[in-house]
Protein backbone atom coordinates (compact mmCIF):
# COMPACT_ATOMS: atom_id res chain seq x y z
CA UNK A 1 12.21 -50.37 55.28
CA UNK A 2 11.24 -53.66 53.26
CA UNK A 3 8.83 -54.20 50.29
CA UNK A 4 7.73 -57.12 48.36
CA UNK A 5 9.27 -57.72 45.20
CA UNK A 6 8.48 -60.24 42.10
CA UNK A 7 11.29 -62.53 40.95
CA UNK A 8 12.00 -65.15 38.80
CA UNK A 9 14.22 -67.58 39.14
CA UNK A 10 15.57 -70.57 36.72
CA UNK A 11 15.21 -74.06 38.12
CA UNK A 12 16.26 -77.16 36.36
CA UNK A 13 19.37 -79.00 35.37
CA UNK A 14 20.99 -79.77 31.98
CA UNK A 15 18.12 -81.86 31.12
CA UNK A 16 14.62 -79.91 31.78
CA UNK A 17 14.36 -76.75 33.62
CA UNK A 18 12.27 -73.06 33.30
CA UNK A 19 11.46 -69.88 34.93
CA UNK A 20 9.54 -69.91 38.45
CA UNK A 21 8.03 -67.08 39.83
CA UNK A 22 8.15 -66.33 43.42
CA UNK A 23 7.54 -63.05 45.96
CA UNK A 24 10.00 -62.29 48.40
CA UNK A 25 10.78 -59.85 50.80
CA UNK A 26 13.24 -57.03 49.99
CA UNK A 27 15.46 -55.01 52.67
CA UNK A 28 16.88 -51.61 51.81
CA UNK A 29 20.82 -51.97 51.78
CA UNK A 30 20.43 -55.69 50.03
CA UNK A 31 21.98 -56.93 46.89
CA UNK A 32 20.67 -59.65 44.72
CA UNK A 33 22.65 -62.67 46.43
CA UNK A 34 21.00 -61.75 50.03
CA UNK A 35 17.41 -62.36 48.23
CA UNK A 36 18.48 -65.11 46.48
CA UNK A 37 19.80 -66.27 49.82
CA UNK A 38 16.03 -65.29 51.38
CA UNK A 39 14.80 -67.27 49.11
CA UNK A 40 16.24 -70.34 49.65
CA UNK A 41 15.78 -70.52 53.51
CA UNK A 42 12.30 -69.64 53.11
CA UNK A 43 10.67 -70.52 49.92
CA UNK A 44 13.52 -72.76 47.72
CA UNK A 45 15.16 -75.25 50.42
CA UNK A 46 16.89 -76.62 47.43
CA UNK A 47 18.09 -73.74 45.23
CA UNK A 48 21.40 -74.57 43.82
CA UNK A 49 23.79 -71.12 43.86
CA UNK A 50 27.74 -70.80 43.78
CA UNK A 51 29.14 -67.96 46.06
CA UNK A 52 31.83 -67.40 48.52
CA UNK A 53 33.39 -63.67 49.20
CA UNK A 54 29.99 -61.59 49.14
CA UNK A 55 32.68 -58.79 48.21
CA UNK A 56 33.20 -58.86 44.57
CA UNK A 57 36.78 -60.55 44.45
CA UNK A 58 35.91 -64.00 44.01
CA UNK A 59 33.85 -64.05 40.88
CA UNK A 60 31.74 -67.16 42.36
CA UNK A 61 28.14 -65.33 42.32
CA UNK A 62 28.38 -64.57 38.42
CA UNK A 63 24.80 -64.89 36.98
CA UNK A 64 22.51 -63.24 34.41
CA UNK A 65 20.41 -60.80 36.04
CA UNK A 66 17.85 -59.05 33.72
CA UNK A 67 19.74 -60.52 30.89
CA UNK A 68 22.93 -59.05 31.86
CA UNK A 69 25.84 -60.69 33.43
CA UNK A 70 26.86 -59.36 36.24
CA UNK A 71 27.77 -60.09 40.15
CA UNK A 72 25.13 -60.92 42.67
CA UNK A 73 26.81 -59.95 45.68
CA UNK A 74 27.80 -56.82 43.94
CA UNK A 75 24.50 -55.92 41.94
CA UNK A 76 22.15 -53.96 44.35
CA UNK A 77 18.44 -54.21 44.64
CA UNK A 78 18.10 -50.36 44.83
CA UNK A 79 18.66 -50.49 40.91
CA UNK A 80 15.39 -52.08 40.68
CA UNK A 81 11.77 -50.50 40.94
CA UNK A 82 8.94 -52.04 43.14
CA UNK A 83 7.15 -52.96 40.00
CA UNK A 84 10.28 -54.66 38.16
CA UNK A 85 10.15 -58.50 37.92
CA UNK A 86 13.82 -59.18 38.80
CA UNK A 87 14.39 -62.06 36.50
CA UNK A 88 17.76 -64.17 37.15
CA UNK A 89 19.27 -67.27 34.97
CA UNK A 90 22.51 -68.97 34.89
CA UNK A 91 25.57 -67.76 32.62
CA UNK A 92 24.31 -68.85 28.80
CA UNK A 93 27.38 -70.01 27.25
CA UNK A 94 28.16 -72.95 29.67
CA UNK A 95 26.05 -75.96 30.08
CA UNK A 96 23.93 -75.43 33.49
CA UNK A 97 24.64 -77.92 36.23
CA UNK A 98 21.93 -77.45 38.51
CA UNK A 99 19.83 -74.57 38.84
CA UNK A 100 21.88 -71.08 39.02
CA UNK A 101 24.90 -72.90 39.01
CA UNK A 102 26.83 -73.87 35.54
CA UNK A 103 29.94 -75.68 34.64
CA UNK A 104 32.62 -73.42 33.58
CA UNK A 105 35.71 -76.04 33.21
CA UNK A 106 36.10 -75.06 29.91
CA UNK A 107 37.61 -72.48 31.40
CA UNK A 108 40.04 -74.54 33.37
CA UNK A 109 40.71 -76.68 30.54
CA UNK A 110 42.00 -73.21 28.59
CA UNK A 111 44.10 -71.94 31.38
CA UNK A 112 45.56 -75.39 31.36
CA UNK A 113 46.88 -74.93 27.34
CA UNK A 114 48.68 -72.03 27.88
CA UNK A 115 52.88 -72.17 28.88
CA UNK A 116 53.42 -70.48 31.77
CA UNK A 117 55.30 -67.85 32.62
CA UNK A 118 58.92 -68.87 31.51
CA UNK A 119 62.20 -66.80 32.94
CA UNK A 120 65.65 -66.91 31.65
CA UNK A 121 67.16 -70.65 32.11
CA UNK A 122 70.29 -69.33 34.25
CA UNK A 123 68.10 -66.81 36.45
CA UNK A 124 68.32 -67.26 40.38
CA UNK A 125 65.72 -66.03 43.13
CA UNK A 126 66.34 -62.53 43.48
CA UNK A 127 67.75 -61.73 40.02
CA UNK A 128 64.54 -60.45 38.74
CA UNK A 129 64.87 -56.94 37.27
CA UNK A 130 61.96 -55.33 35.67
CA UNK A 131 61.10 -51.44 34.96
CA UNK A 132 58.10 -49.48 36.93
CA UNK A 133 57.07 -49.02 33.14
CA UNK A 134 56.42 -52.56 32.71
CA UNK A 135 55.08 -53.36 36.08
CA UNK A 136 51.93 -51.26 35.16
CA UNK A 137 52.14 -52.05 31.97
CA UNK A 138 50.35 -55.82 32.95
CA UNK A 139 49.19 -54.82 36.14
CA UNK A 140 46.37 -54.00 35.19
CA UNK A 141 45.14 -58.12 33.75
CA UNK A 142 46.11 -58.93 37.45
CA UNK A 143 43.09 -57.63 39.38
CA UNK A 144 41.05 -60.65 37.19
CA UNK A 145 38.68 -62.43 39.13
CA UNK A 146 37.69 -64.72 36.88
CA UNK A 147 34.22 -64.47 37.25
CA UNK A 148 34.21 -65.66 33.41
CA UNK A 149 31.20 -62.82 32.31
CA UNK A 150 33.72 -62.15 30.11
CA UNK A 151 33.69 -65.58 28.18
CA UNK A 152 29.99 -65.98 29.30
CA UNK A 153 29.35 -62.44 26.38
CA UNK A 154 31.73 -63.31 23.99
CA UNK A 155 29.59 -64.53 20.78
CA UNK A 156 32.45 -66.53 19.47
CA UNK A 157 32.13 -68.97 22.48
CA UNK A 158 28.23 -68.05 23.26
CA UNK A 159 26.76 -68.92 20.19
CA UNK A 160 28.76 -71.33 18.40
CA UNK A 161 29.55 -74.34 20.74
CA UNK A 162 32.17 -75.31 17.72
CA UNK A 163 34.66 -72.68 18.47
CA UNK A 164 35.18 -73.99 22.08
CA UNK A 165 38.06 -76.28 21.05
CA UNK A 166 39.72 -73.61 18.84
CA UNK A 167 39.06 -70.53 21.18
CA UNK A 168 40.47 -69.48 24.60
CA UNK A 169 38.34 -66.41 24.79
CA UNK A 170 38.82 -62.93 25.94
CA UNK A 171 39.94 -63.85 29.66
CA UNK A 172 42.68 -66.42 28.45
CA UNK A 173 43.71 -64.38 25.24
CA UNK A 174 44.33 -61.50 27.72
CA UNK A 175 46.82 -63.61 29.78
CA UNK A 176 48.81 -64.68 26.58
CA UNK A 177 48.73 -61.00 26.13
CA UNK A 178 50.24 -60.28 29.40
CA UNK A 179 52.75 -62.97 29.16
CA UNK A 180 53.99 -61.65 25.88
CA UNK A 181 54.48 -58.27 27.53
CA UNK A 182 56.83 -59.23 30.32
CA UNK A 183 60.24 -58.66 29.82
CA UNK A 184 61.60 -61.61 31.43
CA UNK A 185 59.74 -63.90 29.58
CA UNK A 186 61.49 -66.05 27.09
CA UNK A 187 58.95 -67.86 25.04
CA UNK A 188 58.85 -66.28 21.57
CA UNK A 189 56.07 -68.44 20.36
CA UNK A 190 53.58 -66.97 22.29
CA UNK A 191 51.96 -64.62 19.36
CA UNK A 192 51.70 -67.77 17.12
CA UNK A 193 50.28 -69.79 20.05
CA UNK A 194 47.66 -67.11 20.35
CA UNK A 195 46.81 -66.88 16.71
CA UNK A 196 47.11 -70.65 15.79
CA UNK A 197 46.26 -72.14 18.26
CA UNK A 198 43.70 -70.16 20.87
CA UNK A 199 41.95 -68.16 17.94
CA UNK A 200 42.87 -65.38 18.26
CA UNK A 201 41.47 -64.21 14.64
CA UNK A 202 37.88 -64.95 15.26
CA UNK A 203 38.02 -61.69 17.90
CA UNK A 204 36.65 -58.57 16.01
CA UNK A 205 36.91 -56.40 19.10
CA UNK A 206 33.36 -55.58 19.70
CA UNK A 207 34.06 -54.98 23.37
CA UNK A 208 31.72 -56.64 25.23
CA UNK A 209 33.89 -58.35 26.84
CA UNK A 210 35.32 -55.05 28.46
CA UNK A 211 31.37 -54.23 28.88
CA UNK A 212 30.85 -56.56 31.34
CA UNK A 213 33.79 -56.86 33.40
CA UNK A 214 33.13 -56.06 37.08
CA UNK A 215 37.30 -54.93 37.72
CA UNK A 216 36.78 -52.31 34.68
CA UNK A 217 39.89 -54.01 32.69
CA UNK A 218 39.91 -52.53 28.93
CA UNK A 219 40.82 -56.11 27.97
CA UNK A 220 40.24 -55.29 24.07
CA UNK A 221 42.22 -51.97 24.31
CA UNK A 222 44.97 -53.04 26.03
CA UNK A 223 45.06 -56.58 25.85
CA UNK A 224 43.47 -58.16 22.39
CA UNK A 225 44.04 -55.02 20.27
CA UNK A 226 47.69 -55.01 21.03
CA UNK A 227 48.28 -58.92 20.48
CA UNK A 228 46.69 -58.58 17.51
CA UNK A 229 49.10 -55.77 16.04
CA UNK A 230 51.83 -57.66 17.45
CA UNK A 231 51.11 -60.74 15.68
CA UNK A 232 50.46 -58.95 12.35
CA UNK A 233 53.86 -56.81 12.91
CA UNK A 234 55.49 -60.56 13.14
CA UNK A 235 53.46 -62.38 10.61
CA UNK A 236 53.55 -59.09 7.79
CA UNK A 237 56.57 -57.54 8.47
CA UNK A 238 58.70 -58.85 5.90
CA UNK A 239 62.57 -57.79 8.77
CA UNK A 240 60.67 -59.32 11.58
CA UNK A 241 59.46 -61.86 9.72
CA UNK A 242 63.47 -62.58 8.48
CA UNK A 243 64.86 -62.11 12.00
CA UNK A 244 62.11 -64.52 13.56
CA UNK A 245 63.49 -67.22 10.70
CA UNK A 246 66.97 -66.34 12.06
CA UNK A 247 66.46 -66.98 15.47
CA UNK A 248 64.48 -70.48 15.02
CA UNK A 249 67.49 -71.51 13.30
CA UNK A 250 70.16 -70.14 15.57
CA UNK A 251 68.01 -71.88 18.42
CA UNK A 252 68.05 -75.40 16.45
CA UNK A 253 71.41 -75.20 16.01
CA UNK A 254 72.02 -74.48 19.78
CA UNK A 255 70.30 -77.80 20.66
């Protein structure tokens, strides 16, 4: 069973764009990417859109649909009655590139600032040791896709352009997070680099960052809200604060 349904769509680039309406043809079973799809072999030859899976793991298809972030591939036009104008724009807080389609390297350009994952300097392949309880306890930052709605809500990135150079944002403040969890790690600096360096302190844990995430990761419960205690337990608690100076010196000496 199809119907006709109204949409609009944003078409421009960085320098001059707006919102063009257009009627299309709706299947039952579709999500939003097959229309937009339908709409670009029959009405929009030239309708920039980034996709790849269709099945909600690569994060491509991320868009603002009705205002809200969300997945096309994975955001189904049964949600929407006949009379609805389905109205769909690029992600806000990165400069558009073309149409639906934005440029998120700012994102690339965080993941690139942060150490990776470090193991003890006399470990061998196979040495590895780590407890079921600590498996899970990062597991869970792993199913990421890095579809970036995450950065795309977050009001310290989406509505002041300033922050960008001072900021990772939830999705890269969550991976310092994980890091700092694993036991094998050896970086102790990681709580500092989050705080002084990625900006930690401008997140005040509204959530919506966890709102919007299509894998359901609590990244403010169990990511953000944890780093944050951690680095006031380092920075305020006047032993760890003493045994942190000990160590620094203990490595100096050492080299």
């Amino acid at each position: 069973m199809s119907r006709i349904m109204n949409f609009r769509l944003w078409r421009g680039d960085k320098n001059d764009g707006g919102l063009k309406d257009v009627q299309v043809e709706v299947n039952e079973g579709e999500v939003v990417l097959d229309v937009i799809h339908r709409i670009q072999a029959t009405q929009m030859g030239d309708l920039a859109v980034r996709w790849n899976c269709k099945a909600g793991k690569c994060g491509s298809c991320s868009m603002e649909i009705n205002g809200k972030p969300r997945l096309a591939c994975m955001t189904r036009m049964s949600t929407f009655e006949d009379s609805e104008t389905v109205t769909i724009t690029p992600l806000r807080a990165f400069p558009v590139i073309r149409d639906l389609v934005t440029d998120v390297s700012f994102n690339y350009e965080k993941a690139r600032e942060i150490p990776s994952f470090t193991p003890p300097a006399d470990s061998k392949p196979g040495d590895f040791r780590m407890a079921q309880v600590d498996v899970e306890r990062s597991q869970e930052f792993r199913k990421c896709i890095e579809c970036y709605m995450c950065q795309n809500v977050c009001h310290v990135i989406r509505d002041h352009e300033e922050n960008k150079k001072s900021f990772a944002g939830p999705r890269y403040l969550m991976r310092m997070a994980e890091l700092d969890m694993h036991p094998l790690d050896q970086r102790r600096d990681r709580k500092d680099l989050a705080q002084d360096e990625h900006g930690l302190g401008f997140c005040n844990i509204t959530k919506c960052c966890t709102e919007v995430c299509p894998e359901h990761i609590k990244i403010t419960d169990n990511a953000l809200i944890p780093l944050k205690e951690r680095v006031v337990d380092m920075k305020y608690d006047p032993i760890r604060w003493l045994g942190s100076k000990i160590l620094k010196r203990e490595d100096i000496k050492q080299k």
